[in-house]
C-alpha atoms as a PDB file:
ATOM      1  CA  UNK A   1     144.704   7.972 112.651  1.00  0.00           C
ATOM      2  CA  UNK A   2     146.903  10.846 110.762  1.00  0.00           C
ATOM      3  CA  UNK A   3     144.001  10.597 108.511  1.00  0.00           C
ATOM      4  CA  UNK A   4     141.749  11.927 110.949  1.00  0.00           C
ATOM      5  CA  UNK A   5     143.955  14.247 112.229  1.00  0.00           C
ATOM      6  CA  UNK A   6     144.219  15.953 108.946  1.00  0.00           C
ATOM      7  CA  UNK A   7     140.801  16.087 107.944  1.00  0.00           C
ATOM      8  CA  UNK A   8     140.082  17.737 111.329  1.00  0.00           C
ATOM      9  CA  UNK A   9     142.598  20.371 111.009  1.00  0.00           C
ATOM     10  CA  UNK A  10     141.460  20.746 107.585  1.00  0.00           C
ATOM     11  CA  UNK A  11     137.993  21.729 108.867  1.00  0.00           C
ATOM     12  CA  UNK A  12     138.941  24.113 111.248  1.00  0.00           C
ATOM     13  CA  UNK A  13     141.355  25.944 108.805  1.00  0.00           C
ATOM     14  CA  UNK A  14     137.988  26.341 106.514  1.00  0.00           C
ATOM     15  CA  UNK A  15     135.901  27.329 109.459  1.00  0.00           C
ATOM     16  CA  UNK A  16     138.612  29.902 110.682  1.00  0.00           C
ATOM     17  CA  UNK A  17     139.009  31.249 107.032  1.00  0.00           C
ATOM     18  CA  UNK A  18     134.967  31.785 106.829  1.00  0.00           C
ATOM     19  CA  UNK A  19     135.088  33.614 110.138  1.00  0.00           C
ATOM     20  CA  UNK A  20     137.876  35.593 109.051  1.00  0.00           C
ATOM     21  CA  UNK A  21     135.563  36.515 106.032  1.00  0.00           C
ATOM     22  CA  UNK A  22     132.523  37.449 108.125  1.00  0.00           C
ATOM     23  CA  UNK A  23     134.266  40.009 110.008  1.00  0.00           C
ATOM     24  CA  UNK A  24     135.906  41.424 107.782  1.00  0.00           C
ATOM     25  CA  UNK A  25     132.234  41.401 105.013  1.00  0.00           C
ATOM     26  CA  UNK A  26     131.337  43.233 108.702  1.00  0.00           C
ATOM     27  CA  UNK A  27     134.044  45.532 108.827  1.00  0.00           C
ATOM     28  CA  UNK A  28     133.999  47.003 105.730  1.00  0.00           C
ATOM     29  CA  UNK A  29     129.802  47.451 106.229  1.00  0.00           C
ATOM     30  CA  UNK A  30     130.294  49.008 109.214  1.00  0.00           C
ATOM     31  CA  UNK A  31     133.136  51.824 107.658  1.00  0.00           C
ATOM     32  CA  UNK A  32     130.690  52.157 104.721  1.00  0.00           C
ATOM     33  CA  UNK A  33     127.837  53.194 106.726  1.00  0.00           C
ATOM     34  CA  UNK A  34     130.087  54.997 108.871  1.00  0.00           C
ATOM     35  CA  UNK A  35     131.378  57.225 105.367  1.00  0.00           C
ATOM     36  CA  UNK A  36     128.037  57.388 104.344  1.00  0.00           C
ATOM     37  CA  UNK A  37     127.397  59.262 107.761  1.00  0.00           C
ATOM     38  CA  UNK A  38     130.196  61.344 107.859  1.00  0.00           C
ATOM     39  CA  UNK A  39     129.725  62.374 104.131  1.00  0.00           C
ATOM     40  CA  UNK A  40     125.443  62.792 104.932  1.00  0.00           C
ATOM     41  CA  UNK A  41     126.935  65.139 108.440  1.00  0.00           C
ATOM     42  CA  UNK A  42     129.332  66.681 106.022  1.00  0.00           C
ATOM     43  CA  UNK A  43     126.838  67.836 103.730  1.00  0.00           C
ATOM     44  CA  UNK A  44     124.407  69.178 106.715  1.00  0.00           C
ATOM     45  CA  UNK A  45     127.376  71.305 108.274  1.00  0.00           C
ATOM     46  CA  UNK A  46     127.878  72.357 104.847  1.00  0.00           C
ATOM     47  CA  UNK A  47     124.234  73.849 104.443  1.00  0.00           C
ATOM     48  CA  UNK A  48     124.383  74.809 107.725  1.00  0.00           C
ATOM     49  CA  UNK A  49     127.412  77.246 107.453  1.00  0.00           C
ATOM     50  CA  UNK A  50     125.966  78.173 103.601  1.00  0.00           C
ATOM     51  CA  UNK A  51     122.624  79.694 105.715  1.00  0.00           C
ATOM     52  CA  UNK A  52     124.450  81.449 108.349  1.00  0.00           C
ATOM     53  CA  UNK A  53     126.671  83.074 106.007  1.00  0.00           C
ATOM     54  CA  UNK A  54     123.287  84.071 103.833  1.00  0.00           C
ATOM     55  CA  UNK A  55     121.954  85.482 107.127  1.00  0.00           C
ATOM     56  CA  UNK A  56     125.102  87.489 108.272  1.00  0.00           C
ATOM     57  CA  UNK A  57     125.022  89.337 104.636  1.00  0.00           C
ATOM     58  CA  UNK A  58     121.604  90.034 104.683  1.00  0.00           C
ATOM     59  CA  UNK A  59     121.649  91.474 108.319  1.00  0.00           C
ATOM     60  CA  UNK A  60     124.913  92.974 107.466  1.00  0.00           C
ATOM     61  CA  UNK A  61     122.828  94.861 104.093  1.00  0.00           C
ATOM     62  CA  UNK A  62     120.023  95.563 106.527  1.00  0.00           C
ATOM     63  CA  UNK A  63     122.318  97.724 108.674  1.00  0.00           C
ATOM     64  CA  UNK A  64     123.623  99.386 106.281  1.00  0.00           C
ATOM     65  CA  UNK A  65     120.352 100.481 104.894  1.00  0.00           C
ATOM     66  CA  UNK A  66     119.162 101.651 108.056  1.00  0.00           C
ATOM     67  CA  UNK A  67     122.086 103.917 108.917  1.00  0.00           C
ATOM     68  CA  UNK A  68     121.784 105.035 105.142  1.00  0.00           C
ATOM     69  CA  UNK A  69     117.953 105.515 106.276  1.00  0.00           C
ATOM     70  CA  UNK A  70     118.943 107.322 109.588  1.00  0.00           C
ATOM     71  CA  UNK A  71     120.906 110.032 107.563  1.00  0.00           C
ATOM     72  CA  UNK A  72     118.538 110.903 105.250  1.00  0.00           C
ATOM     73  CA  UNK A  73     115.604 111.030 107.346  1.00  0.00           C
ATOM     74  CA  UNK A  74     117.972 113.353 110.324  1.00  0.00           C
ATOM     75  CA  UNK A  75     118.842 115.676 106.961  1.00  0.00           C
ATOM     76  CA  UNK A  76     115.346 116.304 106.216  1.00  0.00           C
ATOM     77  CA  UNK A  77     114.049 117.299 109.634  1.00  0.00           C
ATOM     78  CA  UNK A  78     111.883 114.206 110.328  1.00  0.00           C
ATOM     79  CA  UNK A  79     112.207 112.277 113.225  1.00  0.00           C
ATOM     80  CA  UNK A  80     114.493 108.518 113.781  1.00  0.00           C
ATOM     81  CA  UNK A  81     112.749 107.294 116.986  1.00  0.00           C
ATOM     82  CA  UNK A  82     111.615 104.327 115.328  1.00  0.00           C
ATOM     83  CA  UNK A  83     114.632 103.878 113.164  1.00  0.00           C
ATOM     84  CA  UNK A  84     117.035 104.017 115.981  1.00  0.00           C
ATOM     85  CA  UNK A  85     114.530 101.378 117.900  1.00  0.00           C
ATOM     86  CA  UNK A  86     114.949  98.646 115.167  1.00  0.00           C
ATOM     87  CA  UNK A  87     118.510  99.791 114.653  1.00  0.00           C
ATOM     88  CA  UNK A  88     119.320  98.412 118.262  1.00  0.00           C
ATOM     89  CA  UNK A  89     116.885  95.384 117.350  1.00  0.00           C
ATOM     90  CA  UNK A  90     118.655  94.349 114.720  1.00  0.00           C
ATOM     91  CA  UNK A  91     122.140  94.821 116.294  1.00  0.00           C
ATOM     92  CA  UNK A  92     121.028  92.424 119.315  1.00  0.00           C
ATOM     93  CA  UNK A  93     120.064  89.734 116.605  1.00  0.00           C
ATOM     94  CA  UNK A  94     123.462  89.913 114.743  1.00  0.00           C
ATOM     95  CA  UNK A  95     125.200  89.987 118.413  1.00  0.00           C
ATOM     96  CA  UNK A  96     123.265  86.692 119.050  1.00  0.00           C
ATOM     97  CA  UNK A  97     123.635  85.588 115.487  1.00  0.00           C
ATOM     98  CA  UNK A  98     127.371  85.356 116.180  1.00  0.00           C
ATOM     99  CA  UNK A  99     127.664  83.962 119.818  1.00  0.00           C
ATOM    100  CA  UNK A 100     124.665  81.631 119.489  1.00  0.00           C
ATOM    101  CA  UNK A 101     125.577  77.723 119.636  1.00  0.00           C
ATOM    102  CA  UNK A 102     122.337  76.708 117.614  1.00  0.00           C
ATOM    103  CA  UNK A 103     121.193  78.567 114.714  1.00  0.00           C
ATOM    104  CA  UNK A 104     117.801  78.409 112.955  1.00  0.00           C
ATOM    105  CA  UNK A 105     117.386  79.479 109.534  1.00  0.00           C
ATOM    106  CA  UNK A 106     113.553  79.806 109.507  1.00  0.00           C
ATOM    107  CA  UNK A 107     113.934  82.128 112.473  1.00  0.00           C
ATOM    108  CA  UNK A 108     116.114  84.561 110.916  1.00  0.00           C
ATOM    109  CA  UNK A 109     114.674  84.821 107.330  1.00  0.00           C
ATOM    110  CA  UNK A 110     111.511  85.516 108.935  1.00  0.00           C
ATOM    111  CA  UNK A 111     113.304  88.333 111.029  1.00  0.00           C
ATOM    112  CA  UNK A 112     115.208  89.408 107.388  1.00  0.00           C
ATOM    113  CA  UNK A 113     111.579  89.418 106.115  1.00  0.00           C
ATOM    114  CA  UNK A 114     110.140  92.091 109.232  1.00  0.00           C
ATOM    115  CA  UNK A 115     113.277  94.200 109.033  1.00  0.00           C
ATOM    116  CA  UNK A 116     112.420  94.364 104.657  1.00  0.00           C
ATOM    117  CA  UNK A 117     109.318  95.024 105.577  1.00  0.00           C
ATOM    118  CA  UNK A 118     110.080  97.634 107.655  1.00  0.00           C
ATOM    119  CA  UNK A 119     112.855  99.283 105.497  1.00  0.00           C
ATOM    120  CA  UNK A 120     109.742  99.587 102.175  1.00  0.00           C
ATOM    121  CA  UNK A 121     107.741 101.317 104.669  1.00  0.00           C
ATOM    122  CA  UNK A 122     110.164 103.590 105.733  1.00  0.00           C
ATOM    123  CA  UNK A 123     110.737 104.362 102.016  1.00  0.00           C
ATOM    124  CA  UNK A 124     107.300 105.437 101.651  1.00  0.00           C
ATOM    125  CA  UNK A 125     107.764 107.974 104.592  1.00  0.00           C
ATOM    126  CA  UNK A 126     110.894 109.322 103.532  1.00  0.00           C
ATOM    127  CA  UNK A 127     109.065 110.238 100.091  1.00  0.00           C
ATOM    128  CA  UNK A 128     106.569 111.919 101.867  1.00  0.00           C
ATOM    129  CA  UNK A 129     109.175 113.900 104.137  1.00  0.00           C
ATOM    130  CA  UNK A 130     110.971 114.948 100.553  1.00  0.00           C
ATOM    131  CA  UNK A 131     108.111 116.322  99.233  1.00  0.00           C
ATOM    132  CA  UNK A 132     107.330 118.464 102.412  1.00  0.00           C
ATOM    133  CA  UNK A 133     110.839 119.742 102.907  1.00  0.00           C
ATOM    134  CA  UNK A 134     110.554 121.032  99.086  1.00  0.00           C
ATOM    135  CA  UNK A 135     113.178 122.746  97.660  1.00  0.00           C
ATOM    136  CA  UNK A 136     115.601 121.606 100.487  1.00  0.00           C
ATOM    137  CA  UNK A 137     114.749 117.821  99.688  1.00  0.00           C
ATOM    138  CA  UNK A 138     115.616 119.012  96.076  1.00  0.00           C
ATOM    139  CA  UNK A 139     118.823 120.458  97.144  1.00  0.00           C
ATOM    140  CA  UNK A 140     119.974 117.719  99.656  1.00  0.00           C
ATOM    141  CA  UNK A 141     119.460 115.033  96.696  1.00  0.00           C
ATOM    142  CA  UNK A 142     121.744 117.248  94.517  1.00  0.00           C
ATOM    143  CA  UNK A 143     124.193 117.549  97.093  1.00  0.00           C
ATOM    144  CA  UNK A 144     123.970 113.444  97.537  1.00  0.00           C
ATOM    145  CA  UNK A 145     124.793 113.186  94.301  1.00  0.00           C
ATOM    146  CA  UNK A 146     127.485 115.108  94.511  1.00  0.00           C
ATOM    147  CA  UNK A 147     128.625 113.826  96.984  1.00  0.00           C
ATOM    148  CA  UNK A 148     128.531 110.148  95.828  1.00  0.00           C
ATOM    149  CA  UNK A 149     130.566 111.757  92.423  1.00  0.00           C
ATOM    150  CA  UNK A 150     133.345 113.019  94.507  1.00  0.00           C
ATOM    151  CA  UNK A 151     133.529 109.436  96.452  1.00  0.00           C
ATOM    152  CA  UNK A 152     133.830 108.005  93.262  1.00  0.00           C
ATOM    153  CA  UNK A 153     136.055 110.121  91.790  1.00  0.00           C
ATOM    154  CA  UNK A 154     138.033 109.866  94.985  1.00  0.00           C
ATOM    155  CA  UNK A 155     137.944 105.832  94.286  1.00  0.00           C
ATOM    156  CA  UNK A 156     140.377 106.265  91.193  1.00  0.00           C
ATOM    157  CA  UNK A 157     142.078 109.389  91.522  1.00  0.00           C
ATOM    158  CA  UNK A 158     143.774 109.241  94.447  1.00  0.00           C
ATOM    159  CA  UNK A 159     146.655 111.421  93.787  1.00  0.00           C
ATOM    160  CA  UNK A 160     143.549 113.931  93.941  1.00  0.00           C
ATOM    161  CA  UNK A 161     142.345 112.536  97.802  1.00  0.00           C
ATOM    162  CA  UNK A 162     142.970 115.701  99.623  1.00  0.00           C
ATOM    163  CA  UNK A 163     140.628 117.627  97.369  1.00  0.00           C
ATOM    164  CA  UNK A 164     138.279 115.651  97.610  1.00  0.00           C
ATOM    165  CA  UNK A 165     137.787 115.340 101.016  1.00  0.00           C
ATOM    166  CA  UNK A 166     137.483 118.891 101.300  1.00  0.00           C
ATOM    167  CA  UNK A 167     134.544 118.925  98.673  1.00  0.00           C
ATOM    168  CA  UNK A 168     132.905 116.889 100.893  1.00  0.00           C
ATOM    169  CA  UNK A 169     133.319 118.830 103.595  1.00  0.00           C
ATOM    170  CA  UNK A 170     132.177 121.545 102.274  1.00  0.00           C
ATOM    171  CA  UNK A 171     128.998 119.791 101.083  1.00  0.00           C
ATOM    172  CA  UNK A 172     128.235 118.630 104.723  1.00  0.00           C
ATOM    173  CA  UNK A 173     128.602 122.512 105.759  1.00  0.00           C
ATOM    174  CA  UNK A 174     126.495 123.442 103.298  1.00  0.00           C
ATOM    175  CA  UNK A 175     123.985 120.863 103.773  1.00  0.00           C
ATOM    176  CA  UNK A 176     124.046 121.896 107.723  1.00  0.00           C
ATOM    177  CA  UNK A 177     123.221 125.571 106.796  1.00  0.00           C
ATOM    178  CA  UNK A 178     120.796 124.844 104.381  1.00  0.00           C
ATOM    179  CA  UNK A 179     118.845 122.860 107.592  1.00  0.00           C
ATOM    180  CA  UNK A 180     118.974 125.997 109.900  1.00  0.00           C
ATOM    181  CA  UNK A 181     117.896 128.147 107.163  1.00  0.00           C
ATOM    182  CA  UNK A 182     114.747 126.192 106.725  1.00  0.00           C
ATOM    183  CA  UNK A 183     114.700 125.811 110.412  1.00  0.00           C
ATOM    184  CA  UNK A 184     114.613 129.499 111.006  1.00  0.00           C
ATOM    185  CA  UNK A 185     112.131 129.851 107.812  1.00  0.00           C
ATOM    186  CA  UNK A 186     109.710 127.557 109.667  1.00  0.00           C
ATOM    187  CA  UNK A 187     109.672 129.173 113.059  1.00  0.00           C
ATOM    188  CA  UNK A 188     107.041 130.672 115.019  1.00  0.00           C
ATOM    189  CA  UNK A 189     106.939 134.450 115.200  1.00  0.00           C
ATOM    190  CA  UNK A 190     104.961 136.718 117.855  1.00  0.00           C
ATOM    191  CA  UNK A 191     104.412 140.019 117.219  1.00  0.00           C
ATOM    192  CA  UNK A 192     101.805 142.598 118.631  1.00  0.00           C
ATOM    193  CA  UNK A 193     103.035 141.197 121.887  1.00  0.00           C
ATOM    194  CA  UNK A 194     100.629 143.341 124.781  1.00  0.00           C
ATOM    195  CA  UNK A 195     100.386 143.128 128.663  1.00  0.00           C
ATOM    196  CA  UNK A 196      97.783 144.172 130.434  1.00  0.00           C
ATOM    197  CA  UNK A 197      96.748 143.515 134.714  1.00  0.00           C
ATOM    198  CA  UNK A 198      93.642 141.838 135.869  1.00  0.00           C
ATOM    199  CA  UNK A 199      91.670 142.388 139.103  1.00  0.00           C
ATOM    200  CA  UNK A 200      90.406 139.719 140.899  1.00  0.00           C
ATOM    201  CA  UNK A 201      87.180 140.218 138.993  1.00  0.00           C
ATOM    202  CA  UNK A 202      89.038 139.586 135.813  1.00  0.00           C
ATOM    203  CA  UNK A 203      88.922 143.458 134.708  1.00  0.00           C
ATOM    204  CA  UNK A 204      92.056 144.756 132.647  1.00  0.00           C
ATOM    205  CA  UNK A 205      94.005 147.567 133.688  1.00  0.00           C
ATOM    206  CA  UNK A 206      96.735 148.297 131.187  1.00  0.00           C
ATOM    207  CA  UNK A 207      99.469 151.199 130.432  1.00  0.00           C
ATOM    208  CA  UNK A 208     101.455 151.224 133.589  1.00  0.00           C
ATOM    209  CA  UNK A 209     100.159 149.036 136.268  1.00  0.00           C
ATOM    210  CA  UNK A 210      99.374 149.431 139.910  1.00  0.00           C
ATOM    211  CA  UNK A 211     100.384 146.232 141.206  1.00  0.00           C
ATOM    212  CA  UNK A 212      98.241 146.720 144.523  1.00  0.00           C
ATOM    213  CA  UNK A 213      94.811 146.731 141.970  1.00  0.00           C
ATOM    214  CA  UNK A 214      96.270 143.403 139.780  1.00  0.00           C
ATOM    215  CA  UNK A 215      95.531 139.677 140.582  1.00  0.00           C
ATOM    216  CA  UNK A 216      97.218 138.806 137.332  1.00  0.00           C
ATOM    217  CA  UNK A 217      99.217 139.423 134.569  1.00  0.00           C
ATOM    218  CA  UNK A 218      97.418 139.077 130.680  1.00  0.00           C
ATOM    219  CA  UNK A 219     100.216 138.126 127.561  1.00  0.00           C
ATOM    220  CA  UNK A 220      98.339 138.572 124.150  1.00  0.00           C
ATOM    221  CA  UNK A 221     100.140 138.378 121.000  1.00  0.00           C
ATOM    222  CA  UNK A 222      99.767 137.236 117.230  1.00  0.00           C
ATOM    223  CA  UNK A 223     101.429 134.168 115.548  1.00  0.00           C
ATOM    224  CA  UNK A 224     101.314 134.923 111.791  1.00  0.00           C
ATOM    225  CA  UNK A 225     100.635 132.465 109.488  1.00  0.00           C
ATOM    226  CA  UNK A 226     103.686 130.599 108.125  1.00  0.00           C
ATOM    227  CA  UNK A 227     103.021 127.795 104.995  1.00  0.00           C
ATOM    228  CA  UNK A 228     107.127 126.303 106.326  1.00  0.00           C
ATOM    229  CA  UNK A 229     105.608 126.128 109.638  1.00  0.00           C
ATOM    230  CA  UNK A 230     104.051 122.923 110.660  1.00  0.00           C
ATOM    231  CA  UNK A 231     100.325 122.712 112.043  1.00  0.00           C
ATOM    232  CA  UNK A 232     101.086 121.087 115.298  1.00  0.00           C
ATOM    233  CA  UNK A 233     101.208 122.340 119.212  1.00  0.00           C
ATOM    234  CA  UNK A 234     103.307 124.236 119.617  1.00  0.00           C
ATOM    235  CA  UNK A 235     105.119 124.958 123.365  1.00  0.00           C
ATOM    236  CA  UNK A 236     105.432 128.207 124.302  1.00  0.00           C
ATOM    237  CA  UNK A 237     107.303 129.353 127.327  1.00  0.00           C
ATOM    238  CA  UNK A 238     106.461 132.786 128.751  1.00  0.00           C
ATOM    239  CA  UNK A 239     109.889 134.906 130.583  1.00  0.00           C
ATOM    240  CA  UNK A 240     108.889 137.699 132.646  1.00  0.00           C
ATOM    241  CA  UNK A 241     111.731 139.523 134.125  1.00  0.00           C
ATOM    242  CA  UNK A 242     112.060 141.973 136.582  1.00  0.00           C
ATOM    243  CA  UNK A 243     113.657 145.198 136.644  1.00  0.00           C
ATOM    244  CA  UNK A 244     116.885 143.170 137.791  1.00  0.00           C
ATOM    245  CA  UNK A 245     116.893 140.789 135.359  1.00  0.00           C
ATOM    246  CA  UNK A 246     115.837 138.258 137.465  1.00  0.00           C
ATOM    247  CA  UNK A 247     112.711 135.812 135.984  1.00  0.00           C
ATOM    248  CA  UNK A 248     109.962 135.585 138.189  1.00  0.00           C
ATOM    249  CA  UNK A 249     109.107 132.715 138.828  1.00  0.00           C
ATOM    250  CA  UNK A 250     106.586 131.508 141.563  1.00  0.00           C
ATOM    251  CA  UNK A 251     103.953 128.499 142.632  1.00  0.00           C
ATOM    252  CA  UNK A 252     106.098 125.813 140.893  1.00  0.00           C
ATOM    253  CA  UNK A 253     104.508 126.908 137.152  1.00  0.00           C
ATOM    254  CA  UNK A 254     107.987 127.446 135.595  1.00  0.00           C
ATOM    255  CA  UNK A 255     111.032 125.908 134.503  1.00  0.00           C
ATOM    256  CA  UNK A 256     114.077 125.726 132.670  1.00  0.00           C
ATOM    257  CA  UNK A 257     114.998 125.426 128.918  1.00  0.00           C
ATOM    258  CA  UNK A 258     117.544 125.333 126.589  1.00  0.00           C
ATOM    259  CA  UNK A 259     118.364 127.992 124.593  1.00  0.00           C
ATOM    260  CA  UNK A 260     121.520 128.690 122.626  1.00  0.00           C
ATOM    261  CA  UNK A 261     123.671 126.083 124.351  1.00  0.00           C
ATOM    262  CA  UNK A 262     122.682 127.484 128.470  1.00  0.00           C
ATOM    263  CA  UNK A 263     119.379 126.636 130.355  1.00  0.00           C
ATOM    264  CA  UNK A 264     117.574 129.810 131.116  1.00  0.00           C
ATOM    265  CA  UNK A 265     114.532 129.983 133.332  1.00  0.00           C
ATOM    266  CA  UNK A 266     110.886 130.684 132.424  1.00  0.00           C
ATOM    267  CA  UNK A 267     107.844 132.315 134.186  1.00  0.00           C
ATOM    268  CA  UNK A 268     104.610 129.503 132.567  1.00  0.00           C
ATOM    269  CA  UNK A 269     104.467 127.737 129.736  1.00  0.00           C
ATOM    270  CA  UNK A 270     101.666 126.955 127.340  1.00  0.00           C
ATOM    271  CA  UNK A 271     100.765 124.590 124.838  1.00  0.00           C
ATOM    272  CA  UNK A 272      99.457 126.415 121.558  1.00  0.00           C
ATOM    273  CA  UNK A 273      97.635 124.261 118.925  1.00  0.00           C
ATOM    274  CA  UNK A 274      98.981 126.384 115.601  1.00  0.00           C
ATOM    275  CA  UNK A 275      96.542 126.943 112.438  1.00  0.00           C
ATOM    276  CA  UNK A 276      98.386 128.889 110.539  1.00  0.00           C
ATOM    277  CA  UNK A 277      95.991 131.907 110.385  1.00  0.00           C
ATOM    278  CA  UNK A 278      97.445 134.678 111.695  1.00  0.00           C
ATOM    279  CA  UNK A 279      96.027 133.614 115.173  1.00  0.00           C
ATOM    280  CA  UNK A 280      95.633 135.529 118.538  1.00  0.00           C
ATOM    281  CA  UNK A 281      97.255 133.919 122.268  1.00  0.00           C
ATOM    282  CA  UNK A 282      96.699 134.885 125.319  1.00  0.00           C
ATOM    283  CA  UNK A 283      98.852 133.999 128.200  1.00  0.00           C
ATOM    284  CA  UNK A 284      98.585 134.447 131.984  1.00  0.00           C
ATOM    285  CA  UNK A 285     100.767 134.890 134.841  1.00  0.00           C
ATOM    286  CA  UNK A 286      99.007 134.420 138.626  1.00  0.00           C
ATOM    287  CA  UNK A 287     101.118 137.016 140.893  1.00  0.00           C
ATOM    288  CA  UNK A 288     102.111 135.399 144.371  1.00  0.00           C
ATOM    289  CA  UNK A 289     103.169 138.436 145.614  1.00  0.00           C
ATOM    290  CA  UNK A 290     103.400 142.054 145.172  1.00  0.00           C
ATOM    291  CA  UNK A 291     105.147 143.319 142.118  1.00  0.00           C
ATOM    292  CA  UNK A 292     107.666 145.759 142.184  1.00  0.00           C
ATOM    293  CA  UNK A 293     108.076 149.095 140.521  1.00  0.00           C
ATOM    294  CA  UNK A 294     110.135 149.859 136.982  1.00  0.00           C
ATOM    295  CA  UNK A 295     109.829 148.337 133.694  1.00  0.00           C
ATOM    296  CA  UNK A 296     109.397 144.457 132.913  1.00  0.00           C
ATOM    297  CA  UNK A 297     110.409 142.540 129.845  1.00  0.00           C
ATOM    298  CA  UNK A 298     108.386 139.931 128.445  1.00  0.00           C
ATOM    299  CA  UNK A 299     110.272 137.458 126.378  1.00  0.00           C
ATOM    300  CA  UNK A 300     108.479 134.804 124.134  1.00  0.00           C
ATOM    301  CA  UNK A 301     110.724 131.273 122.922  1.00  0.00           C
ATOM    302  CA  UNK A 302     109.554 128.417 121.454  1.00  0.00           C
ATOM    303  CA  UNK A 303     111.055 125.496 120.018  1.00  0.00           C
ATOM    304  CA  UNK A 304     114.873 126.813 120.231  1.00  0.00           C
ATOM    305  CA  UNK A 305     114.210 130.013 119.298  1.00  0.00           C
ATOM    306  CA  UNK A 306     113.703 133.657 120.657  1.00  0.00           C
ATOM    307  CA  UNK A 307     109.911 134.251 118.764  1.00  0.00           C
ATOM    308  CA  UNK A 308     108.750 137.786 120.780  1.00  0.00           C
ATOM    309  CA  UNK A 309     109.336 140.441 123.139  1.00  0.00           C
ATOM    310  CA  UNK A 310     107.614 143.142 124.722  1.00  0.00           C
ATOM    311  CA  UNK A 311     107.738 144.987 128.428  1.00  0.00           C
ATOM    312  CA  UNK A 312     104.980 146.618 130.267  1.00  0.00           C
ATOM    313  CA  UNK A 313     105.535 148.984 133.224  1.00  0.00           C
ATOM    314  CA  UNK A 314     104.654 148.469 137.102  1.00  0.00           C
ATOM    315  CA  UNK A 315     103.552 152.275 138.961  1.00  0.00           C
END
């Protein structure tokens, strides 16, 4: 009977001891998968960070080269509509970039890949823009360079910062004046500027006018031919003031424009397609009512600047 009794006990010792083993052959599968998981997750989150870090120096170099792109392009005259457009493009996909909870690598490289695209073109343009600003494309590269000297310069002498800065300064200034010089150079200029009064029946009466026998007023003038000046339209607003002062004004025609830092009223205005051949313009001013009599001034602007004057006289 205690023979039995042993052998049974014996048995359930062995099965015990092979269920022991079982779970724990099953334990140590399951935390072996489970590290071959975590180290497979591991290596995901690693590539994952890797890319986004890629992607936030690229856009990062992107910026940078358009703001580099901005400056040049505002120093020679041309114009940054576009630039400033992808600018705030690209600053709305870094924002995103760095609040977004998912993050897709294919979408951003093929973003990287518009915004390189972009940048070579705009390379070709500024080129183009150098070679028509001439001489001042010349002188802003040598004032770059100059300017990228001193910043070096600045980078190890330091004791010498305070000088430096003020080179620079200076080289901005400079840079500025050299852009209203060419500016000025490239102008529009009126000269042979003439009024004469038309009846009704669109015969001229000039010297001094009898307003009573004038339906409207004539403005002819020359725009000499200019090789800075570029062959565009061209605005031209027409002021016509009275012997007051005062700029007449009437049926809704004029305006206001900006002119040396104050808005100053103007009598018409007229687009004028330029061709650079010592052209002739006529202008026209429909009277509302009766002029009065004295002297009038007849003031010419056009893009910022004062091109003309001339006065004709009312009996």
């Amino acid at each position: 009977m205690e023979t039995s009794n042993q052998n049974n006990n014996s048995g359930a010792l062995r099965i015990g001891v092979i269920v022991l083993l079982a779970a724990l052959a099953l334990v140590g599968y399951l935390y072996f998968n489970t590290q071959t998981k975590n180290k497979d997750l591991q290596g995901l989150l690693d590539t994952k960070v890797g890319e986004l870090s890629d992607t936030r120096v690229k856009l990062d170099s992107i910026s940078r080269a358009l703001e580099a792109k901005i400056l040049e392009v505002e120093s020679l005259g041309g114009s940054v509509e576009e630039l400033e457009k992808i600018k705030a493009e690209l600053e709305k996909d870094i924002k995103n970039l760095r609040s977004s909870s998912s993050f897709s690598a294919k979408k951003y490289n093929d973003k990287i890949a518009e915004y390189e695209k972009f940048l070579a073109a705009k390379d070709e343009e500024i080129m183009k823009l150098r070679e028509e600003n001439g001489l001042l494309a010349s002188e802003n590269l040598t004032l770059k360079t100059e300017k990228e000297e001193v910043i070096t310069q600045n980078t190890y002498l330091s004791a010498a910062k305070d000088s430096l800065t003020n080179v620079v300064d200076e080289v901005s200034t400079k840079n500025k004046d050299l852009q209203h010089k060419v500016n000025t150079a490239a102008a529009l200029k009126a000269v042979n500027v003439e009024v004469v009064g038309l009846t009704s029946k669109g015969k001229e009466k000039d010297g001094k006018i009898k307003s009573k026998k004038i339906d409207q007023l004539k403005v002819t003038y020359s725009l000499p031919s200019n090789p800075l000046t570029e062959q565009t339209n061209k605005d031209v607003y027409l002021r016509i003031l009275d012997p007051n002062g005062a700029v007449l004004n009437d049926m809704g025609r004029g305006g206001v424009i900006d002119f040396a830092g104050k808005e100053i009223g103007y009598s018409v205005r007229q687009s004028v397609p330029y061709t650079n051949n010592d052209q002739k313009v006529a202008m026209y001013y429909q009277k509302s009512q009766e002029f009065n009599s004295g002297v009038y001034a007849v003031e010419l602007y056009s893009e910022g600047f004062k091109i003309g004057t001339g006065n004709f006289q009312i009996k």
